[in-house]
PDB file of N, CA and C in Angstrom:
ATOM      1  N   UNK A   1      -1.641  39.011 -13.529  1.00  0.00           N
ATOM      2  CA  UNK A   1      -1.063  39.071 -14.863  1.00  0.00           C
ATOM      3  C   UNK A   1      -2.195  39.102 -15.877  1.00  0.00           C
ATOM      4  N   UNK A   2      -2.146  39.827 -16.630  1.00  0.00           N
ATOM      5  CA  UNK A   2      -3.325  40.154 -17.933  1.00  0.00           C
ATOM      6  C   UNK A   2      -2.973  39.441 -19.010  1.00  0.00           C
ATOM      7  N   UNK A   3      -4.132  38.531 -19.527  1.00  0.00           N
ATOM      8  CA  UNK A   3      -3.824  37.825 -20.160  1.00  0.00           C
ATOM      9  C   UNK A   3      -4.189  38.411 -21.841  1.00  0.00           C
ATOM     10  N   UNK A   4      -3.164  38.674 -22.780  1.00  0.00           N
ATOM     11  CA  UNK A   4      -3.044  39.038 -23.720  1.00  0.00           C
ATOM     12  C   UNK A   4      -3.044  38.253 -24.894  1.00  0.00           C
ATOM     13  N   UNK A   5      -3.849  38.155 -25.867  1.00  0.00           N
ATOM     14  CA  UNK A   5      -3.829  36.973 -26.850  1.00  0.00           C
ATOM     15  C   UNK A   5      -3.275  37.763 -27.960  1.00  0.00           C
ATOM     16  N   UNK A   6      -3.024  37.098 -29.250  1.00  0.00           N
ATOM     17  CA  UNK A   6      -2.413  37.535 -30.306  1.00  0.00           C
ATOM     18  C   UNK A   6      -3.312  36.517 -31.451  1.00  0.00           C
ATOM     19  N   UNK A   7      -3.979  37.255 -32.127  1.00  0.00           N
ATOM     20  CA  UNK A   7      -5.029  36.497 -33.456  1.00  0.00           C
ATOM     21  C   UNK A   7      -3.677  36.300 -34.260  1.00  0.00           C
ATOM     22  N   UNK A   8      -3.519  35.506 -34.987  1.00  0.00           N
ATOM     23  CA  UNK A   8      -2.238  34.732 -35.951  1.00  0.00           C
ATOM     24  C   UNK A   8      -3.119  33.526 -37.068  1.00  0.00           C
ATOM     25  N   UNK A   9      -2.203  33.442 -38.193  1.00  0.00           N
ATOM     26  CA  UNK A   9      -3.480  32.806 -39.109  1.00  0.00           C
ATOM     27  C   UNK A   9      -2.129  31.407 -39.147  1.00  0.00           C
ATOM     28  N   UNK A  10      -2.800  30.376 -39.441  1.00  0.00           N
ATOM     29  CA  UNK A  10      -1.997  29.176 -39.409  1.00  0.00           C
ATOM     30  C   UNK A  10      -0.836  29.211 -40.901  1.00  0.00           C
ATOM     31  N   UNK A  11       0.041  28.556 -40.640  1.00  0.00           N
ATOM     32  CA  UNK A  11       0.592  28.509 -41.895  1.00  0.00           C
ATOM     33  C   UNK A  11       0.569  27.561 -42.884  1.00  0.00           C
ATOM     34  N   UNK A  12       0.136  26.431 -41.808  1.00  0.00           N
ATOM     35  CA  UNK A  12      -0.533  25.078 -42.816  1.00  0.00           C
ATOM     36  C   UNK A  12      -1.629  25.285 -43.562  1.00  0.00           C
ATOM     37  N   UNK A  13      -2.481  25.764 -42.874  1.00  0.00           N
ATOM     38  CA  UNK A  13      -4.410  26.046 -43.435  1.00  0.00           C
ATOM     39  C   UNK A  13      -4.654  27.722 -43.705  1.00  0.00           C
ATOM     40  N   UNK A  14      -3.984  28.578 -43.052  1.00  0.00           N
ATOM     41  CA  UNK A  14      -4.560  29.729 -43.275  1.00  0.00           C
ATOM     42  C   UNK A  14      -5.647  29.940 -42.170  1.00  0.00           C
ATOM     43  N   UNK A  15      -5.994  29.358 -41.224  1.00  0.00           N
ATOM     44  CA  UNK A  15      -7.120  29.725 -39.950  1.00  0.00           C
ATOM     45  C   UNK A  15      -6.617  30.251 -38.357  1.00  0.00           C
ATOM     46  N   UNK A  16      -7.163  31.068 -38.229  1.00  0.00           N
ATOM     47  CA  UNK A  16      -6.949  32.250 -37.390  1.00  0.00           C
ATOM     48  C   UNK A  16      -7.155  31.241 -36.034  1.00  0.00           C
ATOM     49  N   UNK A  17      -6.293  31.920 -35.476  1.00  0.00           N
ATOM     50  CA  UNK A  17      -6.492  30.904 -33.890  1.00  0.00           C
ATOM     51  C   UNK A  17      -5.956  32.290 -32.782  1.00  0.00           C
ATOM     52  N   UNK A  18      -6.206  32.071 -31.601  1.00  0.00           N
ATOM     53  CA  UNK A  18      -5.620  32.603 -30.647  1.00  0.00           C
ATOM     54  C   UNK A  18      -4.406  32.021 -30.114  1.00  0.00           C
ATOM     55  N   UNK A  19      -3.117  32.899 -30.031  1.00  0.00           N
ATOM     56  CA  UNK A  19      -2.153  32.524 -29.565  1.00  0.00           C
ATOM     57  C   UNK A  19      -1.509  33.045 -28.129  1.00  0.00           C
ATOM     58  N   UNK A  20      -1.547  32.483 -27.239  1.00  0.00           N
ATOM     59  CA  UNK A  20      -0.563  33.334 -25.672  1.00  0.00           C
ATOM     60  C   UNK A  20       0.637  33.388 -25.600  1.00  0.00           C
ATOM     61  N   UNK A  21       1.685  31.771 -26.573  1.00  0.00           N
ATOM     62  CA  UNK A  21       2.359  31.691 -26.010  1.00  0.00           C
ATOM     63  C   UNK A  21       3.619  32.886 -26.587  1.00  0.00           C
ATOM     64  N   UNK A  22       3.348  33.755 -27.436  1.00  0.00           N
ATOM     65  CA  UNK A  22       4.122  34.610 -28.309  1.00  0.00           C
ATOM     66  C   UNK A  22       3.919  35.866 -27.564  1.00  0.00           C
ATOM     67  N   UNK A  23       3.266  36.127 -26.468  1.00  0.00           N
ATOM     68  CA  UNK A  23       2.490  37.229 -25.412  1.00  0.00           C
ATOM     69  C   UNK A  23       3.081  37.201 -24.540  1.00  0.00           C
ATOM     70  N   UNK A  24       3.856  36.407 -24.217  1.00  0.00           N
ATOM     71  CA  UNK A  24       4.871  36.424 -23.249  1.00  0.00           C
ATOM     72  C   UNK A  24       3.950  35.657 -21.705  1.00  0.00           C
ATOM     73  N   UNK A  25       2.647  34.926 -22.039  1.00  0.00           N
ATOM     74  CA  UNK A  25       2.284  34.472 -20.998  1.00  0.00           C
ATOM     75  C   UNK A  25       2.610  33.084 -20.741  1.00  0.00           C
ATOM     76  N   UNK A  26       2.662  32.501 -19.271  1.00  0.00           N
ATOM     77  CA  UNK A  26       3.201  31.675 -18.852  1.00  0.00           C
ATOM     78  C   UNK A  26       2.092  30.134 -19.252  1.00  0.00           C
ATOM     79  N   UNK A  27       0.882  30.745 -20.178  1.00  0.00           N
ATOM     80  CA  UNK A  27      -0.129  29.267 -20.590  1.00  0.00           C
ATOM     81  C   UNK A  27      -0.613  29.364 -21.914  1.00  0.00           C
ATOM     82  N   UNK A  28      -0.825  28.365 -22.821  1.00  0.00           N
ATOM     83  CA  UNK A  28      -1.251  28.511 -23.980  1.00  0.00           C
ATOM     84  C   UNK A  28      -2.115  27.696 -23.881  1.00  0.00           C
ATOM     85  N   UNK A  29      -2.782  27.201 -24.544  1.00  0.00           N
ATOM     86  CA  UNK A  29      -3.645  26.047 -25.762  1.00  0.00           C
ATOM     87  C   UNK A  29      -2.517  25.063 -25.893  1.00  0.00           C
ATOM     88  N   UNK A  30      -1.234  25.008 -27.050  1.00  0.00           N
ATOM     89  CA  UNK A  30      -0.531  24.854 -27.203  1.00  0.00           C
ATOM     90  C   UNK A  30       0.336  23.381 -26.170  1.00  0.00           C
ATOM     91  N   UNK A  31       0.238  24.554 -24.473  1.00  0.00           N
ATOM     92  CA  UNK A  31       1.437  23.620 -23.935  1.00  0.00           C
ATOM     93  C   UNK A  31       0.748  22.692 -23.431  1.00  0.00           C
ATOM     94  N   UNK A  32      -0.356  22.402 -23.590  1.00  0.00           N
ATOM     95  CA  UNK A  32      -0.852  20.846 -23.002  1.00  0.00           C
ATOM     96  C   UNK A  32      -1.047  19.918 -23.844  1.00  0.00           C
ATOM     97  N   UNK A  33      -0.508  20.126 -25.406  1.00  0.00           N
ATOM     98  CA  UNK A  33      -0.084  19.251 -25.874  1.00  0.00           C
ATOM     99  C   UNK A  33       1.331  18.287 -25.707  1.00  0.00           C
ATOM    100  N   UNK A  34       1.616  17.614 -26.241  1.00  0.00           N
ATOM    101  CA  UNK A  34       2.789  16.931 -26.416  1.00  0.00           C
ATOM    102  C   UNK A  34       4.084  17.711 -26.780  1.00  0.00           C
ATOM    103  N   UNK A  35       5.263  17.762 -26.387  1.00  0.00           N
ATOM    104  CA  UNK A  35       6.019  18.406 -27.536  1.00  0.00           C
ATOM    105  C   UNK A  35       6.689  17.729 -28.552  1.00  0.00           C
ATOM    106  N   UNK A  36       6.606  18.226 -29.504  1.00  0.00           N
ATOM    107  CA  UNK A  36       7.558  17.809 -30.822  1.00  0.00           C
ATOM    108  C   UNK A  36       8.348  18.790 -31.550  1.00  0.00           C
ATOM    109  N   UNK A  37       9.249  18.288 -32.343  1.00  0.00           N
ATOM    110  CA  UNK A  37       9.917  19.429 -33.300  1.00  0.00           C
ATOM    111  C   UNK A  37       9.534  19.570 -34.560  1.00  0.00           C
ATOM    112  N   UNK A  38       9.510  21.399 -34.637  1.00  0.00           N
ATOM    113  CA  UNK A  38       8.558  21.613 -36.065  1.00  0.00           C
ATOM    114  C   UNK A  38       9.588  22.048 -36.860  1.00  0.00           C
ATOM    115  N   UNK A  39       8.868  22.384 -38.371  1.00  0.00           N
ATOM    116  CA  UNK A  39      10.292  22.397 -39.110  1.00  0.00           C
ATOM    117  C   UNK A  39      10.802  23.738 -38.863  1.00  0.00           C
ATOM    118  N   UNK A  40      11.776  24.296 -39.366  1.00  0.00           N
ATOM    119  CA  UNK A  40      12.818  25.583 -38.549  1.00  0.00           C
ATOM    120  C   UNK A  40      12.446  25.923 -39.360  1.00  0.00           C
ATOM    121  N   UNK A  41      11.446  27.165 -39.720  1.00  0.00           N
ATOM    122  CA  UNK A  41      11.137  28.111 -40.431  1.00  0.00           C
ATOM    123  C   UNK A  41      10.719  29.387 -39.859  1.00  0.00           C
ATOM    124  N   UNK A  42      12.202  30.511 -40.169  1.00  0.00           N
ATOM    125  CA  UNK A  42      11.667  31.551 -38.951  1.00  0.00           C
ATOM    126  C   UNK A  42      10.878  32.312 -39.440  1.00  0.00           C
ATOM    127  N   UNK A  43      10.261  32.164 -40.869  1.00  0.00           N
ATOM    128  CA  UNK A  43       9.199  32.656 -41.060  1.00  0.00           C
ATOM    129  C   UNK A  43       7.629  32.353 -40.621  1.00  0.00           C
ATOM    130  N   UNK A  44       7.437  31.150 -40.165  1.00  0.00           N
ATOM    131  CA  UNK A  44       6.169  30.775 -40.188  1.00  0.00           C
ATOM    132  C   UNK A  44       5.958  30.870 -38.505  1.00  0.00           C
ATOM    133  N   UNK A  45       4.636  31.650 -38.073  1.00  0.00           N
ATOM    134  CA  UNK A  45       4.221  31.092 -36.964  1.00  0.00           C
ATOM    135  C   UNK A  45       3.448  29.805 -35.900  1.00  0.00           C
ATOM    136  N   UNK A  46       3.627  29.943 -35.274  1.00  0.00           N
ATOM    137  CA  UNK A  46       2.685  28.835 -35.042  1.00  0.00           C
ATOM    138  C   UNK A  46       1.584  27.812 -35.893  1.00  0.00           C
ATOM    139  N   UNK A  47       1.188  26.922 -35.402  1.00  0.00           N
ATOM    140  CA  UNK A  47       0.350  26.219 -36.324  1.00  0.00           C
ATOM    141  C   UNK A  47      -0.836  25.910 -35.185  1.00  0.00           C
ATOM    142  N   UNK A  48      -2.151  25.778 -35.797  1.00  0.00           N
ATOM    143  CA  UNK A  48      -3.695  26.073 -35.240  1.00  0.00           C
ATOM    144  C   UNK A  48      -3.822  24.882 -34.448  1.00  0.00           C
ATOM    145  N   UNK A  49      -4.632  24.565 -33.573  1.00  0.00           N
ATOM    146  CA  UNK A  49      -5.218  23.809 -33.139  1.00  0.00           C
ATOM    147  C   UNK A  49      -5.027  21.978 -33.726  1.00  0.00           C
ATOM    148  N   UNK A  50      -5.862  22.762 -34.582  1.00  0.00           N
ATOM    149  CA  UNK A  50      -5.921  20.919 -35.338  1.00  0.00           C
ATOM    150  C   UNK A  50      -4.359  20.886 -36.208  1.00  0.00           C
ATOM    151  N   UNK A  51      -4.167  21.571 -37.279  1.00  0.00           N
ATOM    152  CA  UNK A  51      -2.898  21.779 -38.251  1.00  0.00           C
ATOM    153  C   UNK A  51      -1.480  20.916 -36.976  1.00  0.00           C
ATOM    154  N   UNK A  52      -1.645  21.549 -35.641  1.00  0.00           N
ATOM    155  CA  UNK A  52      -0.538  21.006 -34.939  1.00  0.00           C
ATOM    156  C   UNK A  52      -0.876  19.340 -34.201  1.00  0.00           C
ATOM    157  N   UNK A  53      -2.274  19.393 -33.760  1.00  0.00           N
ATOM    158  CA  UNK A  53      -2.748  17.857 -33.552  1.00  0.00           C
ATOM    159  C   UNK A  53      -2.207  17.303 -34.450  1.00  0.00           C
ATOM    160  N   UNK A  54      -2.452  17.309 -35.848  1.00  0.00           N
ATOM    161  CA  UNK A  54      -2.393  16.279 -37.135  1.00  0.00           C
ATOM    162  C   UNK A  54      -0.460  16.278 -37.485  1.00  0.00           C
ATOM    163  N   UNK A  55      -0.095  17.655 -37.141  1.00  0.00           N
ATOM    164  CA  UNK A  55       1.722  17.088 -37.342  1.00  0.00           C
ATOM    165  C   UNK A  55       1.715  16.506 -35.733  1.00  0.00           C
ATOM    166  N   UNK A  56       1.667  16.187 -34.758  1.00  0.00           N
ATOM    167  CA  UNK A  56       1.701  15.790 -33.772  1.00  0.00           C
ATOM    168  C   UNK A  56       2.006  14.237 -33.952  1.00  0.00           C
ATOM    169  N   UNK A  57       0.435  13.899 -34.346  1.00  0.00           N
ATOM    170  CA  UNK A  57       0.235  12.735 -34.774  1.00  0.00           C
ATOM    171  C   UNK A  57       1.192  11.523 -35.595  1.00  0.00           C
ATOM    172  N   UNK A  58       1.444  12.570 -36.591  1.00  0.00           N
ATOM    173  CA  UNK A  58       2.369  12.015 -37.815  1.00  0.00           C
ATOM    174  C   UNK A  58       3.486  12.168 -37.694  1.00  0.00           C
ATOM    175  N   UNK A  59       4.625  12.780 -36.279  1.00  0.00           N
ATOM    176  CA  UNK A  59       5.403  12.634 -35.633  1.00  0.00           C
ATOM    177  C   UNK A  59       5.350  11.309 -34.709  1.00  0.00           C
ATOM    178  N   UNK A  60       4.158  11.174 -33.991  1.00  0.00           N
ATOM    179  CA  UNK A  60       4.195   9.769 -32.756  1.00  0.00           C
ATOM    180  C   UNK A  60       4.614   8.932 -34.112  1.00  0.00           C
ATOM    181  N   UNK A  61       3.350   8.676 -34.783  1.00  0.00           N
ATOM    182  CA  UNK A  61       3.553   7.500 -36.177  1.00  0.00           C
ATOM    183  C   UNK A  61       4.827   7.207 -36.382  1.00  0.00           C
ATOM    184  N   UNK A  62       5.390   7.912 -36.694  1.00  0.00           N
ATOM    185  CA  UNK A  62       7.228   8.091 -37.417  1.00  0.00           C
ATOM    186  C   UNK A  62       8.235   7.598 -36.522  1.00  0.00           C
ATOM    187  N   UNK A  63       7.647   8.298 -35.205  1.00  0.00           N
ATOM    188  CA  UNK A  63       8.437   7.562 -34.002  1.00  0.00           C
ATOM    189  C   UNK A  63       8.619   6.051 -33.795  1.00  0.00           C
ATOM    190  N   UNK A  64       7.165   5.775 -33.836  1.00  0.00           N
ATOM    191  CA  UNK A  64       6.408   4.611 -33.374  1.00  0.00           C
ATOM    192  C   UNK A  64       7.377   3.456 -34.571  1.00  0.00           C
ATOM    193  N   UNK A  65       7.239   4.160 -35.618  1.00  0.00           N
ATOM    194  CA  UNK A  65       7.652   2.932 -36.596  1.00  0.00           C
ATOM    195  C   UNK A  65       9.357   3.372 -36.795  1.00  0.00           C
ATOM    196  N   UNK A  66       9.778   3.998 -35.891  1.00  0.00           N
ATOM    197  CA  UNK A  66      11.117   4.018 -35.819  1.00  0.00           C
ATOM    198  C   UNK A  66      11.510   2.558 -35.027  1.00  0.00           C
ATOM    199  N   UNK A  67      10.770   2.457 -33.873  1.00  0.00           N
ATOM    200  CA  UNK A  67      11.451   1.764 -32.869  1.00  0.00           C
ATOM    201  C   UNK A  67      11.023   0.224 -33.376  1.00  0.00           C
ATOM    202  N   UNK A  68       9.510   0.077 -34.015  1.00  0.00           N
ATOM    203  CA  UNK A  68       9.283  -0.695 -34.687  1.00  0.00           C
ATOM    204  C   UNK A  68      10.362  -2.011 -35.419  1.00  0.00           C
ATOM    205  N   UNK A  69      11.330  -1.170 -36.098  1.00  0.00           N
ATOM    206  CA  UNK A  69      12.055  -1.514 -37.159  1.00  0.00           C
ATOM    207  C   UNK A  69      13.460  -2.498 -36.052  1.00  0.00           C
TER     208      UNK A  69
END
């Protein structure tokens, strides 16, 4: 299988990243993160590297002080 990338610019920051998982390949960058839910905007693509670490993050947080309470 040939692995095909797609250059895409973030929608949080504006910085260009490589994307697979929109290539129809079975590995990204992406899926060895965590999953979470992003906001439903069928305009925006993906989000970069760090831009998705940092909502990642501030999802666990939110969680974290859900159960907290």
């Amino acid at each position: 299988m040939s692995r095909h990338t797609e250059t895409t610019r973030c929608p949080e920051c504006g910085a260009a990243f490589e994307c697979l998982a929109h290539c129809g390949a079975n590995t990204c960058w992406c899926l060895e993160l965590p999953r979470v839910p992003l906001p439903a905007d069928p305009e925006a693509s993906c989000l970069c590297p760090a831009c998705l670490r940092t909502h990642i993050a501030k999802v666990q947080a939110g969680a974290e002080a859900q159960t907290q309470k």
